[in-house]
Protein backbone atom coordinates (compact mmCIF):
# COMPACT_ATOMS: atom_id res chain seq x y z
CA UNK A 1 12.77 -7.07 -22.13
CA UNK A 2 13.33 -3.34 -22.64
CA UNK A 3 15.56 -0.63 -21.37
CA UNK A 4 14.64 3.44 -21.48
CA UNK A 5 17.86 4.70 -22.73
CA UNK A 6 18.78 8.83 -23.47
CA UNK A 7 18.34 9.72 -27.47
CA UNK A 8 20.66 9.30 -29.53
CA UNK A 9 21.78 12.79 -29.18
CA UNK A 10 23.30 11.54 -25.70
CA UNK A 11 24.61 8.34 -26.57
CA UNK A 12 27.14 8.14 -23.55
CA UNK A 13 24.47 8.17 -20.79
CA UNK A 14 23.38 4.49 -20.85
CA UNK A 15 20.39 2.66 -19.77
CA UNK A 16 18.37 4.71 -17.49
CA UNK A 17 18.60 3.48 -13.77
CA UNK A 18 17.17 5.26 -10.04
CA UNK A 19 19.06 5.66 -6.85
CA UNK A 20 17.88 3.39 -4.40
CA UNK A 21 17.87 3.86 -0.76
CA UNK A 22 21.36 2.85 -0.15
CA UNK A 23 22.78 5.05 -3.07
CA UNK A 24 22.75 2.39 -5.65
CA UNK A 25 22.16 2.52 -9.80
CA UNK A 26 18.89 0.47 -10.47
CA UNK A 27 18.14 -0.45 -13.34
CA UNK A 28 15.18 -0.98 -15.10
CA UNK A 29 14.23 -3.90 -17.21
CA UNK A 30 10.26 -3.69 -18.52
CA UNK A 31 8.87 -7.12 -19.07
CA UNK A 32 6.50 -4.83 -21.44
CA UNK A 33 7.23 -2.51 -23.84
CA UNK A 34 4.08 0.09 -23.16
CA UNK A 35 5.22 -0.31 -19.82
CA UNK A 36 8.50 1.51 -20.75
CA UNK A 37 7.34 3.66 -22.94
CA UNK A 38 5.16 5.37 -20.31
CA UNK A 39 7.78 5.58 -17.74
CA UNK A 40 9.89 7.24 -20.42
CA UNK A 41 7.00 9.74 -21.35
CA UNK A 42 6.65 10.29 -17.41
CA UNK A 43 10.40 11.30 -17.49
CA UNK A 44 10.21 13.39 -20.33
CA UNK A 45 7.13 15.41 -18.62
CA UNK A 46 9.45 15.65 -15.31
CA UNK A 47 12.03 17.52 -17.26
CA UNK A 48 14.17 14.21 -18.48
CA UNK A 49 16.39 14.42 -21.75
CA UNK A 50 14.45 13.00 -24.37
CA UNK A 51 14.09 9.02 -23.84
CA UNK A 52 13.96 5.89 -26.26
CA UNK A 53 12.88 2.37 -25.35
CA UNK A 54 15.15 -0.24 -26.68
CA UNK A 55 14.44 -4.16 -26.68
CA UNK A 56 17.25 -6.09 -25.54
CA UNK A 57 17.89 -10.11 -24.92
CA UNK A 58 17.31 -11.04 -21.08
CA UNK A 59 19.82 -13.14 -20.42
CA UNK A 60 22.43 -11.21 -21.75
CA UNK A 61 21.36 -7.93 -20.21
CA UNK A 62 20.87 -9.65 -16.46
CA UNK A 63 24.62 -11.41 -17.35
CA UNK A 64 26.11 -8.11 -18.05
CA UNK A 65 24.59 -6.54 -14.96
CA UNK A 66 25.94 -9.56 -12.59
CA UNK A 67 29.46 -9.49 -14.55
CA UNK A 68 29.64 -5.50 -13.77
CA UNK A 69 28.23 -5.63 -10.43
CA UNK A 70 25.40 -3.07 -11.43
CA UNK A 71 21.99 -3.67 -9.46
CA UNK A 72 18.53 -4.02 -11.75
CA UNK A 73 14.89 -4.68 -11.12
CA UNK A 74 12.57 -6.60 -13.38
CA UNK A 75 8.83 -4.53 -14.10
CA UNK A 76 6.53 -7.10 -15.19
CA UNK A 77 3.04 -6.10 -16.18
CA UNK A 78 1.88 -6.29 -12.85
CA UNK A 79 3.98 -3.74 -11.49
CA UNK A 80 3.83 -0.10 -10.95
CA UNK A 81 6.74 2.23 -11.18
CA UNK A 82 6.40 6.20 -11.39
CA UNK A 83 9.58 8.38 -11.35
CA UNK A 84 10.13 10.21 -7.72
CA UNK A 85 10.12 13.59 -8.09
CA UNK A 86 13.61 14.84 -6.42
CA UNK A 87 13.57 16.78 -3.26
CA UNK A 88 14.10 20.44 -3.29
């Protein structure tokens, strides 16, 4: 799986995530890595810090969002995802 993460130049941020409804971090886990990288480029053009895609092991990423509590989606190939733009 990958993650979109902030540059190196912003190395505290973490793995991207989106608010949900109910005010919740989401993250994102991309079955595919084009996937990701588009989404990232899609941030970038909505006015996003630069992004990187990283590759990271499933099971330990899901384990150490169920150890921390933090919520995440899987995007498989079949999905489609576009960033919201935020409301004014």
């Amino acid at each position: 799986m990958h993650i979109i993460t902030p540059t190196n130049d912003h190395p505290k941020e973490g793995a991207f995530a989106v608010i949900n409804d109910l005010g919740e971090k989401v993250v994102f886990f991309f079955t595919e890595k084009d996937d990701a990288e588009r989404y990232a480029m899609m941030l970038e053009v909505d006015g996003k810090d630069p992004m990187e895609v990283i590759h990271i092991a499933d099971r330990a990423a899901i384990a150490a969002c169920e150890r921390t509590g933090t919520k995440y989606t899987v995007i498989t190939k079949d999905d489609l995802v576009i960033p919201v733009q935020p409301d004014d």
